[in-house]
Structures are given as C-alpha cells and as structure tokens.
Protein backbone atom coordinates (compact mmCIF):
# COMPACT_ATOMS: atom_id res chain seq x y z
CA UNK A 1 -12.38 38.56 4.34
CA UNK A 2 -12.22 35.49 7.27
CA UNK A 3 -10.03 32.90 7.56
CA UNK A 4 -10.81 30.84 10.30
CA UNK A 5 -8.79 27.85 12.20
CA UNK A 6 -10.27 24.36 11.15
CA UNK A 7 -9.18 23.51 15.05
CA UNK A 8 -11.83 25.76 16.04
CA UNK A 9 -14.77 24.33 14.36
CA UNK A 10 -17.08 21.72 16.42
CA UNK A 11 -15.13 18.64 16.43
CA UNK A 12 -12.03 20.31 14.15
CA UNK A 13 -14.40 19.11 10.73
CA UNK A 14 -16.66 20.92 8.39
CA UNK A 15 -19.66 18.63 7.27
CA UNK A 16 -21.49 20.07 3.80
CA UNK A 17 -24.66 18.81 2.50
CA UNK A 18 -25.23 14.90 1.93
CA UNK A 19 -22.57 14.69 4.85
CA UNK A 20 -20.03 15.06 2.98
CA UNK A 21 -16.78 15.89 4.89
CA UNK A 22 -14.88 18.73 3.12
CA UNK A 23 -12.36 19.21 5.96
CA UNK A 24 -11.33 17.86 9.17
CA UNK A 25 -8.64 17.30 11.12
CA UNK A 26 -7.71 13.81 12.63
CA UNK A 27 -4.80 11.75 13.68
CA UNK A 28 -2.64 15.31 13.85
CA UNK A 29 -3.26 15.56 10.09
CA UNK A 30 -5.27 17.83 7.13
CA UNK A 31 -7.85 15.61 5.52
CA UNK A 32 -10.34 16.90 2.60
CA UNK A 33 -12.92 14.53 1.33
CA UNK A 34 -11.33 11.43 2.63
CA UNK A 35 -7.76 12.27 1.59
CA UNK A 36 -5.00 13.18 3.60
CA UNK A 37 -2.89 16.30 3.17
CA UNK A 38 0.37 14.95 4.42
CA UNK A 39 2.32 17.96 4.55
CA UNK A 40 -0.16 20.34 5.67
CA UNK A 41 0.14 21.99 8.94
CA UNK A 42 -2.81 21.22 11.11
CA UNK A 43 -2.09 23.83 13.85
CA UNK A 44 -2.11 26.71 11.76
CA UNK A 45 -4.36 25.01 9.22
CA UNK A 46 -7.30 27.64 7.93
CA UNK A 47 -10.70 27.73 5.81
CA UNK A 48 -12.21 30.69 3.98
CA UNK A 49 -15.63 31.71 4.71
CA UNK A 50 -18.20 29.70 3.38
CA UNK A 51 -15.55 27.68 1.39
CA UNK A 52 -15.96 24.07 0.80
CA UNK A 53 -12.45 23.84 -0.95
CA UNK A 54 -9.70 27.24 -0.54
CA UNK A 55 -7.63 26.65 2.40
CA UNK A 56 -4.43 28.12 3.78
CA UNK A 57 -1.62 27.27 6.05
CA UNK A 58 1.19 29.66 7.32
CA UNK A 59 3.12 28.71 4.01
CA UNK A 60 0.57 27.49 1.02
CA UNK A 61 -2.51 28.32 -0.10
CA UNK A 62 -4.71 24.94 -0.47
CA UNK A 63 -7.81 24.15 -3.21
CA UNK A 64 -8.93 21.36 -1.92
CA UNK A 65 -6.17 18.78 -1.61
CA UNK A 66 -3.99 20.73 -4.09
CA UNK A 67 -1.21 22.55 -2.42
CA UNK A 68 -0.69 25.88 -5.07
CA UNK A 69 3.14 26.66 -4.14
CA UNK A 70 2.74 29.68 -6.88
CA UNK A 71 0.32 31.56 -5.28
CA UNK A 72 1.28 34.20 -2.89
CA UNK A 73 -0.20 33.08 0.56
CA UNK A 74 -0.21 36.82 2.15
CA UNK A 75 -1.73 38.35 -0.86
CA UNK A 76 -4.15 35.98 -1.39
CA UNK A 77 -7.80 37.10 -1.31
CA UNK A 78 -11.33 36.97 -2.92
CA UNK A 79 -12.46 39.79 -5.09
CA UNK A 80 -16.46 39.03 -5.96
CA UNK A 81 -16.33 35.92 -7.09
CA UNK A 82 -12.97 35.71 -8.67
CA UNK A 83 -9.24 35.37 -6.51
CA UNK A 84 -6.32 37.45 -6.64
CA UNK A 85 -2.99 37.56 -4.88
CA UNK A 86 0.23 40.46 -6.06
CA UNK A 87 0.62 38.31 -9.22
CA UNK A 88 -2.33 36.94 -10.71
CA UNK A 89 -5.84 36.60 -10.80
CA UNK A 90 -7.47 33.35 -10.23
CA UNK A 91 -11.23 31.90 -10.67
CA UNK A 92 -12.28 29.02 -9.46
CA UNK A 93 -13.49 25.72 -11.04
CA UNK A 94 -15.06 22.71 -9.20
CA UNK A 95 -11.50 20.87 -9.38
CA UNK A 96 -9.23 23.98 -9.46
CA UNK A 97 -8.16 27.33 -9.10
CA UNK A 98 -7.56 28.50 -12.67
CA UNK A 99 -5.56 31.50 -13.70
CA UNK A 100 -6.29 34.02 -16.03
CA UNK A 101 -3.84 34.31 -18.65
CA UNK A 102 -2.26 37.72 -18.88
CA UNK A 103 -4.38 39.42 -15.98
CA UNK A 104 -2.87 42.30 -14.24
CA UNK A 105 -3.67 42.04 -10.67
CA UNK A 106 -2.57 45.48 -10.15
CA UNK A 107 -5.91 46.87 -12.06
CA UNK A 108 -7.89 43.84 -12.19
CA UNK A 109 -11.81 44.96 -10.58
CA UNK A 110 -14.90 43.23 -9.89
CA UNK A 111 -17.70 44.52 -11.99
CA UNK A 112 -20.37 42.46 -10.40
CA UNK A 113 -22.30 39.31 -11.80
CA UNK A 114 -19.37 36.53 -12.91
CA UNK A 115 -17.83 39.89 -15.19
CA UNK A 116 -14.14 41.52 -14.08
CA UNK A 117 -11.79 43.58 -16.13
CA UNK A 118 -8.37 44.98 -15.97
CA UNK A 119 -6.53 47.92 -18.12
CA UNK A 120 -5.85 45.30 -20.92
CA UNK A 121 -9.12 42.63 -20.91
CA UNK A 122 -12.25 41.48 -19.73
CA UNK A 123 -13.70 38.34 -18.32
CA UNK A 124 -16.56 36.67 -17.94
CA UNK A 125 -16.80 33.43 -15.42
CA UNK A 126 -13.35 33.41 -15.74
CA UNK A 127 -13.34 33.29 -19.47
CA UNK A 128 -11.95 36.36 -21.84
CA UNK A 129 -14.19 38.06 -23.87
CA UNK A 130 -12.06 38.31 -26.97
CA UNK A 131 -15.08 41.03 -28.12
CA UNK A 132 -13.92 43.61 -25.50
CA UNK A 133 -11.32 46.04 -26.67
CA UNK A 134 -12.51 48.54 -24.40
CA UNK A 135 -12.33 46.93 -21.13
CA UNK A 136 -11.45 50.07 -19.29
CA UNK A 137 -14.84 51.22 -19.94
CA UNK A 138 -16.38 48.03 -19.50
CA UNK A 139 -19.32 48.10 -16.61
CA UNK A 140 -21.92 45.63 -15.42
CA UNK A 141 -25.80 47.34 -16.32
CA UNK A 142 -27.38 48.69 -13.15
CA UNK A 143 -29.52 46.14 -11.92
CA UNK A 144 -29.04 43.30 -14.17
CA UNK A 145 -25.58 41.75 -14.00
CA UNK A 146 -26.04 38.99 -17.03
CA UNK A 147 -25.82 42.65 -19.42
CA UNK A 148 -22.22 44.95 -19.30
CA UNK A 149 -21.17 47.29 -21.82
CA UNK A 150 -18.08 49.27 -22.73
CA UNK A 151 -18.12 52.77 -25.40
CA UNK A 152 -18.94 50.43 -28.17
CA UNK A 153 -20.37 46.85 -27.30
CA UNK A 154 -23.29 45.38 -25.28
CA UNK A 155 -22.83 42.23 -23.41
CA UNK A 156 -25.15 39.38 -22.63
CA UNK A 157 -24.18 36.70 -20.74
CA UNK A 158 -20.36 37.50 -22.06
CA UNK A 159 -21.36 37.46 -25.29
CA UNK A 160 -21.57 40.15 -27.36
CA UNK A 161 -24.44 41.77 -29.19
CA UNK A 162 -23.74 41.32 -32.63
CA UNK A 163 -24.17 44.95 -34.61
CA UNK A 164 -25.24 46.87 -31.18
CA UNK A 165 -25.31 51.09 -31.21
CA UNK A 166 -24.31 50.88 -27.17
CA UNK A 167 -25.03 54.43 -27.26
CA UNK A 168 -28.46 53.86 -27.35
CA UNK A 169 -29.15 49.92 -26.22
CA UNK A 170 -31.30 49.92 -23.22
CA UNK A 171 -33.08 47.10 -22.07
CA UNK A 172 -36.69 46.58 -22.39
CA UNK A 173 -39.81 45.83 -20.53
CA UNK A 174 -38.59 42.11 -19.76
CA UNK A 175 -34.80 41.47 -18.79
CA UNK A 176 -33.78 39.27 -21.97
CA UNK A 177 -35.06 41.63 -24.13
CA UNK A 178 -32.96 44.78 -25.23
CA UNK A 179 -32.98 47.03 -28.41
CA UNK A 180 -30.98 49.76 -30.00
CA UNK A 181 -33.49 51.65 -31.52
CA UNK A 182 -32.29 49.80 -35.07
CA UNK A 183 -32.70 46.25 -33.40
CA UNK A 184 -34.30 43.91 -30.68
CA UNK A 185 -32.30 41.48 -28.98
CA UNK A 186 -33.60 38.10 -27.41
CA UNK A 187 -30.63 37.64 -25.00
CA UNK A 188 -27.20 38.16 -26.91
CA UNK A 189 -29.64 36.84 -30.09
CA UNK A 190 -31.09 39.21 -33.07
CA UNK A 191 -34.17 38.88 -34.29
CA UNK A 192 -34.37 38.64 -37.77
CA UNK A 193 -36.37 41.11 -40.09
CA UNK A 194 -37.72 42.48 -37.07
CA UNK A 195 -39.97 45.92 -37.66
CA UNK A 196 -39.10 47.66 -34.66
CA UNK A 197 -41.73 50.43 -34.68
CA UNK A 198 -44.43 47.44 -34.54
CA UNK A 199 -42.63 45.06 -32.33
CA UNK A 200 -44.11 44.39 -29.15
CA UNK A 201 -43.05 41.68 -26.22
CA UNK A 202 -46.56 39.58 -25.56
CA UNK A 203 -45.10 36.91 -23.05
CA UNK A 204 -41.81 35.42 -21.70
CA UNK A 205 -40.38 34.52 -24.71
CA UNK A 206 -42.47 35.44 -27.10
CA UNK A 207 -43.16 38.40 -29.07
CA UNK A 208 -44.39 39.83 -32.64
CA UNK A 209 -44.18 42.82 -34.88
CA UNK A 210 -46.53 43.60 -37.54
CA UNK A 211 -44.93 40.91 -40.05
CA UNK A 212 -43.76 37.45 -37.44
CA UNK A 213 -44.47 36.32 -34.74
CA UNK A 214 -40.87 34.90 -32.64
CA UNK A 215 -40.10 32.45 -30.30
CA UNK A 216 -36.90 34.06 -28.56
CA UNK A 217 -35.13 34.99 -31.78
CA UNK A 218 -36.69 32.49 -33.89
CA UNK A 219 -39.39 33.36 -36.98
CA UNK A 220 -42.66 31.26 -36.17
CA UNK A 221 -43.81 30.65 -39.81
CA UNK A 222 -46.78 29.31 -38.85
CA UNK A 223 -48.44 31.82 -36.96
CA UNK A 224 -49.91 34.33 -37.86
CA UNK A 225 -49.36 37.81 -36.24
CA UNK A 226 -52.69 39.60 -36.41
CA UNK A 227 -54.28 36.84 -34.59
CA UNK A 228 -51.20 36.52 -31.93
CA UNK A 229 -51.95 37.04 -28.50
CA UNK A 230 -51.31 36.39 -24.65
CA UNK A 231 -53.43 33.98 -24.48
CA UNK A 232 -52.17 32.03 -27.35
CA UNK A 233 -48.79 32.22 -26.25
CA UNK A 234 -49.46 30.97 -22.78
CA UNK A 235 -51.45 27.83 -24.05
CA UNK A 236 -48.27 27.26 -26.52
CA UNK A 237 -46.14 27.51 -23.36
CA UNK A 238 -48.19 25.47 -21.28
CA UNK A 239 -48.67 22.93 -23.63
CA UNK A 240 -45.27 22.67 -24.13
C-alpha cells in the first residue's frame, strides 16, 4: 500500500482524464477539484495509489474535500476494494466513504470481486446481504467472482439463488448459467418449469428444454422448441 507526497508529483498536481484536476497544491494550500482544503497540511499532504479522491495528512484522512476526523489515520488502509482502519470498515462511493454498519474490522476479509465478510455478515459492493447467515463460510467461486457461496446459499451478483442445493450448484457451460441438479439458473433468476434432463444452453442468453424455449429466465411462448436452434437465436439477437 503507497502513499505518496502530492509535493512530489510534476508540478505538485494530479491531472485525470478530461483534465480534470483532482489534486494540487497552490498558493501553500490543498485544493481538490477547484476547492480549497483550508486546513489541510500541504507539506505532509499525501495521495493513495491510483486514487482520484482518498488522501491523508499527518492528522486526517481526506475523501476528496471531506476531512473524516473518525477514521483512524494510522490504521487506515485498502483491503480489495473496500477500506478499513482498527474500527470500521469503509467502501467507497463516488461522493463518500461509507461505513458498514456493524462490521468488525478485526475479522472483516476480502473475498475477491466487490464480496467481503466478517464473523457476523457479508457484503456485497458495500451492501449486506441480509441472505447470508453463514458468512464465515462464505467464499467467492474460483474463477468467477460475480458467484460466492456459503454451506447453504449460492450467490449471484449478491443476490441469492432462490431454492439452491449449494451442495451440488456448479456452474455451467456459460458463466450466467448455473444448476443444482433440481434447477437452472439464468444469473440469480430460475427458470420456470424447466426439464432439466432436456435442457440445453443454445446461445448467450438463450436456451430450451424439451417443453420452452427461454430468453434468460423468461418462457418464449411463441417458439417452438423442436424447431429452436443456433441459428435462430442469433438472427433473434441480431435483429434485435
């Protein structure tokens, strides 16, 4: 983790895309975007790496041109891509550093993806997933970080798969698709009346069994399976 002194940057300013100044330092003062930080201290004045808005001084952590007096300077430090210091945990928003309620730093990890858990809860771009009861246990799917699952639930984007046997979920031959064995999933979606010893994927988001053709988890009523192909679905998608 690097914090580096905005006085050491090429003329003491860091320039983003469509020029936009996020930092700089002129007239012996801390500006961000236009806006001066009064009480900032410009000597010992630092940025993150690769961050357009978390700052530090030797007192205060900065987002942006909101000096955070509650978070603990020393401790302070990025975890994947949430923030941490001795008492909270922290994830960031365009406009602010936003806690999460009831986090325990002390056991909070970084799963990978935007998913972290501690001993108590889970979280999902800095949101809780009220689903997750088992957040101990909770891990991000090897090679696919949108999917995480705990002993008993599967998780797709956060959300959870609604009826899932995570004992025997695995994901199938295109990344939003995943079944149980009872079930197919399109994303965190079931699809309805599915027969799953007939169901097959045919492309992107399309698929059939022996009964329906579906659009992601939808029923197409007016197409007829037997006749259903790749070639139909990619004029459909084309088309569209």
């Amino acid at each position: 983790m690097i914090w580096k002194k905005l006085s050491s940057f090429p003329a003491q300013r860091i320039v983003g895309n469509y020029d936009i100044e996020f930092w700089a330092i002129r007239e012996n003062k801390i500006w961000h975007q236009g806006r001066k930080l009064t009480n900032a201290n410009p000597e010992t004045f630092e940025i993150f790496e690769n961050q357009n808005f978390i700052a530090r001084d030797q007192s205060f952590i900065y987002h942006g041109w909101s000096r955070l007096p509650k978070i603990d300077r020393d401790s302070f430090t990025k975890i994947g891509v949430y923030w941490k210091d001795k008492n909270s945990v922290y994830f960031e928003h365009e406009t602010s550093l936003k806690i999460l309620k009831d986090s325990d730093a002390k056991t909070f990890r970084y799963l990978g993806g935007s998913y972290g858990a501690d001993d108590h809860s889970a979280w999902y771009y800095g949101s809780k997933i009220k689903s997750c009861i088992n957040s101990a246990s909770l891990m991000v799917v090897k090679n696919n970080e949108l999917y995480a699952k705990d002993d008993n639930i599967v998780y797709f984007d956060g959300k959870a798969l609604d009826g899932v046997d995570a004992s025997q979920w695995s994901i199938l031959n295109t990344d939003l698709y995943s079944s149980d064995g009872k079930n197919v999933y399109f994303s965190e979606r079931k699809l309805p009346r599915v027969d799953i010893k007939s169901w097959q994927h045919i492309y992107k988001t399309w698929s059939k069994d022996k009964n329906h053709v579906f659009h992601m988890n939808f029923i197409e009523k007016d197409i007829l399976p037997e006749t259903f192909d790749k070639n139909q679905a990619i004029k459909i998608y084309e088309r569209n």
